[in-house]
C-alpha atoms as a PDB file:
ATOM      1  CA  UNK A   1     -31.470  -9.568   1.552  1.00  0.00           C
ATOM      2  CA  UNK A   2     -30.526  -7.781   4.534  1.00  0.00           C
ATOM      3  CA  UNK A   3     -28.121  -5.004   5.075  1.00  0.00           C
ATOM      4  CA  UNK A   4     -25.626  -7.390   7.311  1.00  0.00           C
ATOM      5  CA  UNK A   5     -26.181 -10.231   4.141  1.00  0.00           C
ATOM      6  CA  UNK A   6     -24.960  -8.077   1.660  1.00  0.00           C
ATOM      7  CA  UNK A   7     -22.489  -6.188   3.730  1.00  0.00           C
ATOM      8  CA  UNK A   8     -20.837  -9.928   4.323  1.00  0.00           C
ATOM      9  CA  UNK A   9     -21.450 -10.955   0.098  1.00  0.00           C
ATOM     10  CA  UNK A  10     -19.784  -8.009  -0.862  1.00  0.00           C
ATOM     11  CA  UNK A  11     -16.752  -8.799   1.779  1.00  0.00           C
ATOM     12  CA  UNK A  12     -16.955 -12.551   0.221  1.00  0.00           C
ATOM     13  CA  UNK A  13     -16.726 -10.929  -3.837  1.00  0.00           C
ATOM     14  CA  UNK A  14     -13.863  -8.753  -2.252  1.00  0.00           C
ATOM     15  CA  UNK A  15     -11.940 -11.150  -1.040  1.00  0.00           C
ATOM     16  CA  UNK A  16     -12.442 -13.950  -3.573  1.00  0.00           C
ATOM     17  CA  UNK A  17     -10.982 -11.537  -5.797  1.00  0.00           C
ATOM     18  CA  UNK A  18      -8.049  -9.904  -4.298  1.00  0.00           C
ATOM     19  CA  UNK A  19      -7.217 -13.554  -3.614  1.00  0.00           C
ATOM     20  CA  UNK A  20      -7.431 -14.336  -7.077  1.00  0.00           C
ATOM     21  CA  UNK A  21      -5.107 -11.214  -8.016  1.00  0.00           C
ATOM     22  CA  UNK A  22      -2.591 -12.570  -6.351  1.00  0.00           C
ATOM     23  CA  UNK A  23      -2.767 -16.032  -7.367  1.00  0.00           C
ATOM     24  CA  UNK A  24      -2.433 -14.390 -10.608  1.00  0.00           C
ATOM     25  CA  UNK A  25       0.887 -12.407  -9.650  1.00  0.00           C
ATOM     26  CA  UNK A  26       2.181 -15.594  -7.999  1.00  0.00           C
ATOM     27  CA  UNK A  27       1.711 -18.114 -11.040  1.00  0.00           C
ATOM     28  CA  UNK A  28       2.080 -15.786 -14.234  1.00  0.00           C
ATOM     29  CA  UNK A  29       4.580 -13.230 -12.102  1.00  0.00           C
ATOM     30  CA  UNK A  30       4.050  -9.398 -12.151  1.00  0.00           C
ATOM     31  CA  UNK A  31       4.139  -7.698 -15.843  1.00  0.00           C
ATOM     32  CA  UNK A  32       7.828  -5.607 -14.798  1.00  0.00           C
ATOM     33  CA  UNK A  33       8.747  -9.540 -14.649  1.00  0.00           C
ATOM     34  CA  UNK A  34       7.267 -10.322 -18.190  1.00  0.00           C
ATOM     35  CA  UNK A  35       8.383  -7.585 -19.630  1.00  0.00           C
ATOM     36  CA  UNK A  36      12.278  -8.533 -17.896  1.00  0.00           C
ATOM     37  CA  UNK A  37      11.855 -11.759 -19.681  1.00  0.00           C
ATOM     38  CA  UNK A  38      10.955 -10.632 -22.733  1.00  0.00           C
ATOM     39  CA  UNK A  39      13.824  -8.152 -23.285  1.00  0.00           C
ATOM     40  CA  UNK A  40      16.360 -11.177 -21.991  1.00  0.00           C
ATOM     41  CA  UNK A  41      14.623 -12.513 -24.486  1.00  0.00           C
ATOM     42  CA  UNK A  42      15.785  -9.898 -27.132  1.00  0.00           C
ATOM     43  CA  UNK A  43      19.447 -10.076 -25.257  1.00  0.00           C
ATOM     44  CA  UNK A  44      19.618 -13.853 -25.932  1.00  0.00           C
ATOM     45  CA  UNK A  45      18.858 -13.890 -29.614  1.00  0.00           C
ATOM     46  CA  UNK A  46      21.425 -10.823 -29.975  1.00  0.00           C
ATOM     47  CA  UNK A  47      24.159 -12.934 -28.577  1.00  0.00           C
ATOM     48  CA  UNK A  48      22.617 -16.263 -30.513  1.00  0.00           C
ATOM     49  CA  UNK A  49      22.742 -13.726 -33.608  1.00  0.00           C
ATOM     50  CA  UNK A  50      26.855 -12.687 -32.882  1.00  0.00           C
ATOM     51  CA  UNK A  51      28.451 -16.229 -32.322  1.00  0.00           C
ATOM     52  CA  UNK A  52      27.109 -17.283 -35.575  1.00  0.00           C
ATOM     53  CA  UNK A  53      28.357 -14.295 -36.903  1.00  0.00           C
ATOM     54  CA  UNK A  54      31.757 -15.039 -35.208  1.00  0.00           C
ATOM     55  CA  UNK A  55      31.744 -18.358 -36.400  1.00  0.00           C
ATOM     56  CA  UNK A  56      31.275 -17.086 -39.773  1.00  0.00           C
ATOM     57  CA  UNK A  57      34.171 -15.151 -39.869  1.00  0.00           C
ATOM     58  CA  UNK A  58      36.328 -17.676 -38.356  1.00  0.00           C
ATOM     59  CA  UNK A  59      35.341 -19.773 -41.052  1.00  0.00           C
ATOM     60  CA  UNK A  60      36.473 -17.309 -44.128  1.00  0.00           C
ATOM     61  CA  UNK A  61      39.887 -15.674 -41.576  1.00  0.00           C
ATOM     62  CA  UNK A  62      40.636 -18.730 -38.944  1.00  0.00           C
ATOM     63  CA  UNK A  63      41.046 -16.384 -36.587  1.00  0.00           C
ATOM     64  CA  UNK A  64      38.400 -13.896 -34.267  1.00  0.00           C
ATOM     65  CA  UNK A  65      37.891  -9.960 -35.177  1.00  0.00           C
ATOM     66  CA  UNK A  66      39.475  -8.054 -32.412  1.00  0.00           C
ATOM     67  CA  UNK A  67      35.780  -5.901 -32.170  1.00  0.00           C
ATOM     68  CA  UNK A  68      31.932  -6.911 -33.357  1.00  0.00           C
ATOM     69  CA  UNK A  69      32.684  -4.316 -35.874  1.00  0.00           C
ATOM     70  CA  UNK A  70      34.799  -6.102 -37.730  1.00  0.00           C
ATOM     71  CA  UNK A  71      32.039  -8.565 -38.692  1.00  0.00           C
ATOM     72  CA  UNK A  72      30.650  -8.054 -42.479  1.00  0.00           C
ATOM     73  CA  UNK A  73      27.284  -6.805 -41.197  1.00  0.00           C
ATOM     74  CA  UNK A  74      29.527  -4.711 -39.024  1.00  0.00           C
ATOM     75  CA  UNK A  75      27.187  -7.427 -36.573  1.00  0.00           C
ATOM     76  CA  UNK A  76      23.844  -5.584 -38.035  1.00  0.00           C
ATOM     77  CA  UNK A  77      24.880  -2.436 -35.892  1.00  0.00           C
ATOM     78  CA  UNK A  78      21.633  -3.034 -33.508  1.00  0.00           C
ATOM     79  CA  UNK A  79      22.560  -6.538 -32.140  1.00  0.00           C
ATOM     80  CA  UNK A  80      25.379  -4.330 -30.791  1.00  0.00           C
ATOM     81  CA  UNK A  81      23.404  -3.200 -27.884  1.00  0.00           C
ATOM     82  CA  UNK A  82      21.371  -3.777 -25.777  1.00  0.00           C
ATOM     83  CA  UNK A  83      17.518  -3.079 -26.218  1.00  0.00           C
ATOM     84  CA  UNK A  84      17.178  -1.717 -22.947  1.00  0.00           C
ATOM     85  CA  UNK A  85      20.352   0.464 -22.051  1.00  0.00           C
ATOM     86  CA  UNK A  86      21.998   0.729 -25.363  1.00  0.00           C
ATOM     87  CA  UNK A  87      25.126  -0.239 -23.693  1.00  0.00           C
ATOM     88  CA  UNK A  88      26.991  -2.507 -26.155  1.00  0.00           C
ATOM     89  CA  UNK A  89      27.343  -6.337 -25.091  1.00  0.00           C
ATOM     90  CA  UNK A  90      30.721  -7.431 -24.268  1.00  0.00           C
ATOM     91  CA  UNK A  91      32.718  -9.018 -26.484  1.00  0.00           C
ATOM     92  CA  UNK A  92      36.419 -10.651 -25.982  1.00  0.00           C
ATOM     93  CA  UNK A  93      38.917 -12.605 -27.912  1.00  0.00           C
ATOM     94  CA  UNK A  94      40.336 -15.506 -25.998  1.00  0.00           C
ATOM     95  CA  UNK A  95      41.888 -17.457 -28.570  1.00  0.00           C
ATOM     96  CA  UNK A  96      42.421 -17.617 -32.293  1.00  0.00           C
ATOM     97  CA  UNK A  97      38.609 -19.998 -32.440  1.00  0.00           C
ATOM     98  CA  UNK A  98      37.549 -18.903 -28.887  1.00  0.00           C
ATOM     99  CA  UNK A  99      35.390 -15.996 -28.165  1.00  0.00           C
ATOM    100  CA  UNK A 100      33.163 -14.423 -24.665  1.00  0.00           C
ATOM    101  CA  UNK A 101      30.213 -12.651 -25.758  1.00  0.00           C
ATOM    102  CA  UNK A 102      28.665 -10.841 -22.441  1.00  0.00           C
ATOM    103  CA  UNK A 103      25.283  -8.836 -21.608  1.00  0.00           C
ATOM    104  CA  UNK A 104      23.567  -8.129 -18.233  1.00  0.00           C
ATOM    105  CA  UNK A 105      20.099 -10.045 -17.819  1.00  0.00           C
ATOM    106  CA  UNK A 106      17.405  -8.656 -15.906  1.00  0.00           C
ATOM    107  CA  UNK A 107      15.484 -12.091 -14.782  1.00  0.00           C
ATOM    108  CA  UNK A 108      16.647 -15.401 -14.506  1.00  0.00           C
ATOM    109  CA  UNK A 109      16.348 -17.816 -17.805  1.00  0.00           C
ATOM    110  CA  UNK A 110      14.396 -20.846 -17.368  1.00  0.00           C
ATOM    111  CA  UNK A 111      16.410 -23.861 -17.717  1.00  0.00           C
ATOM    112  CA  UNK A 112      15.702 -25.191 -21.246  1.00  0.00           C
ATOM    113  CA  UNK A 113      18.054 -27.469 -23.132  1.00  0.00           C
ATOM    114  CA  UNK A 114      18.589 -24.604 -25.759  1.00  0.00           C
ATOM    115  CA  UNK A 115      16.671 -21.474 -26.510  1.00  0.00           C
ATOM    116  CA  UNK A 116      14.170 -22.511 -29.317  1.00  0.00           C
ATOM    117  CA  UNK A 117      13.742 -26.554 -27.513  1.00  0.00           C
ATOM    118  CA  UNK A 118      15.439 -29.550 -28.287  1.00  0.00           C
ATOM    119  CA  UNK A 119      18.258 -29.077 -30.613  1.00  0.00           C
ATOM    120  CA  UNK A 120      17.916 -31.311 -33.374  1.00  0.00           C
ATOM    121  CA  UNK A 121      20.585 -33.843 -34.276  1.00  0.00           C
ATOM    122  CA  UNK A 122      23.160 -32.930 -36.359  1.00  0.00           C
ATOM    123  CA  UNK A 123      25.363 -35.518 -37.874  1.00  0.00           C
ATOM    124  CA  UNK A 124      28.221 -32.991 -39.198  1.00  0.00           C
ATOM    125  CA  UNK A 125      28.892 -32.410 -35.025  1.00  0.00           C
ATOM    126  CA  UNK A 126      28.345 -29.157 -33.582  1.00  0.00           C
ATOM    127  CA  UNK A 127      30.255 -26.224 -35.058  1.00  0.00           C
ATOM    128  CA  UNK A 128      30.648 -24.413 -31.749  1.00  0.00           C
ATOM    129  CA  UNK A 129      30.724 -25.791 -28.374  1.00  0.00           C
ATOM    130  CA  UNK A 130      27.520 -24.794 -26.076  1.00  0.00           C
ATOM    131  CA  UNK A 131      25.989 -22.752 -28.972  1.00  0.00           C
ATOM    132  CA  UNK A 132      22.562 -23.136 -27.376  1.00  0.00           C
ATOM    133  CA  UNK A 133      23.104 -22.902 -23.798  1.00  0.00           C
ATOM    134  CA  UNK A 134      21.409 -19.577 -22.576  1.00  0.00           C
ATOM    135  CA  UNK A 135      21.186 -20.242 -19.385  1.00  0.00           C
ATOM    136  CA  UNK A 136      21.175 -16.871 -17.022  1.00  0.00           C
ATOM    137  CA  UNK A 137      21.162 -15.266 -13.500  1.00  0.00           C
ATOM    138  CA  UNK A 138      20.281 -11.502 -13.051  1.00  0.00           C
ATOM    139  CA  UNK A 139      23.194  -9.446 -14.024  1.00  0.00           C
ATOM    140  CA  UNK A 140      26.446  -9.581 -15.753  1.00  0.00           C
ATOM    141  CA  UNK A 141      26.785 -13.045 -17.291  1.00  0.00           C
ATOM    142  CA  UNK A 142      29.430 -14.207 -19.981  1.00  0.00           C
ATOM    143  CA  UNK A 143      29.399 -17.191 -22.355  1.00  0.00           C
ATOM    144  CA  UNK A 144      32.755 -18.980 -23.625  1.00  0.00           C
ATOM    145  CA  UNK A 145      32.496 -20.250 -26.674  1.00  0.00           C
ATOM    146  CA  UNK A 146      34.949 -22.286 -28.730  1.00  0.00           C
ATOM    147  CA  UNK A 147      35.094 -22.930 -32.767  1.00  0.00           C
ATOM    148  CA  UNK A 148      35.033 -26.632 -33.535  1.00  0.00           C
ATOM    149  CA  UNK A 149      37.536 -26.707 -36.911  1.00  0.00           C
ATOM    150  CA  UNK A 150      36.831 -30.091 -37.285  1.00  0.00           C
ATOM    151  CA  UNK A 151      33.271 -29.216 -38.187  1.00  0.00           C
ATOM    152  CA  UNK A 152      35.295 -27.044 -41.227  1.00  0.00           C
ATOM    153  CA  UNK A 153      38.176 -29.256 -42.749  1.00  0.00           C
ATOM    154  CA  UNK A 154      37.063 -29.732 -46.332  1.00  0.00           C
ATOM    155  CA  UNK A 155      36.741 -27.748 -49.652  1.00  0.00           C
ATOM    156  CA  UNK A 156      34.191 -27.382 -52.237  1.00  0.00           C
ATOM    157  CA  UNK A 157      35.325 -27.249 -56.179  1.00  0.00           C
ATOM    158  CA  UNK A 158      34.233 -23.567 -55.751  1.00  0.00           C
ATOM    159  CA  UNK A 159      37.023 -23.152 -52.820  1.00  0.00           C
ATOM    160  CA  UNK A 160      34.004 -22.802 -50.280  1.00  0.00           C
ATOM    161  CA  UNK A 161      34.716 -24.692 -47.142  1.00  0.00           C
ATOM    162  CA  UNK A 162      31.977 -27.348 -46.582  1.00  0.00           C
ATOM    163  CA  UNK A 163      31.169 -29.501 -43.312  1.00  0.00           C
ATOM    164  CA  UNK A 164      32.291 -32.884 -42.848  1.00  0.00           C
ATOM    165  CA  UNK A 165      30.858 -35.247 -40.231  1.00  0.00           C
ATOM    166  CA  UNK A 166      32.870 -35.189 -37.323  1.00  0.00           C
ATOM    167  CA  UNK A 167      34.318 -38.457 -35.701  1.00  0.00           C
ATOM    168  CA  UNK A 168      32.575 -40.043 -32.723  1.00  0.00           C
END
């Protein structure tokens, strides 16, 4: 081979991959964007984590704690932050079954009918409205969610409260 040949081969292997480093960066996204996703990730199944906490204790008081750290885990005192900032998520009252839980997302969620996939059917109804729905832009973003007491109107022998399938 000549000096010009390999001089142009070597331009060729350059460019084929610089080209595919950025097809990389372009389909996968960069890793600061992975790693935003994962820790959204984190934020998401903190918040999943508290509203069945707060439905919980709705359950045993009918009514919401005025703070997360009223919950009996005293809401497992690291789902009270976030992984990132340690700022604590936001948290308001807005009725005696309704509740905001709020945290600030670094990356967009991918639209996905719940976190984990389909949700599976469930013939005692839901037992909070929108208790899957993660969806996300960047930043500050709050979800409203409401205690369904018809998914808690019967007692066990025990005194327990029990679910009872909720009218169509």
């Amino acid at each position: 081979m000549t000096d010009l040949h390999m001089k142009w081969f070597s331009g060729v292997v350059i460019a084929v991959v610089v080209f595919a480093v950025i097809a990389a960066f372009i389909l996968v996204g960069s890793p600061q964007n992975a790693r935003n996703k994962k820790i959204d990730d984190i934020r998401t199944m903190h918040l999943s984590s508290l509203q069945y906490e707060l439905a919980e204790y709705w359950r045993v008081h009918k009514t919401m704690p005025d703070s997360l750290e009223e919950l009996p885990s005293g809401g497992r005192s690291m789902m009270l932050r976030d992984p990132q900032t340690n700022v604590e998520y936001g948290y308001t009252t807005l009725s005696d079954s309704s509740f905001e839980l709020c945290a600030v997302f670094s990356a967009k969620s991918e639209v996905t009918p719940s976190l984990y996939g389909r949700v599976p059917y469930n013939p005692y109804g839901q037992f909070l409205e929108n208790a899957e729905q993660w969806d996300h832009e960047v930043g500050r973003v709050c979800f409203i969610r409401t205690i369904n007491p018809a998914y808690y109107t019967e007692h066990t022998n025990d005194g327990a409260m029990k679910p009872v399938p909720a009218t169509l």
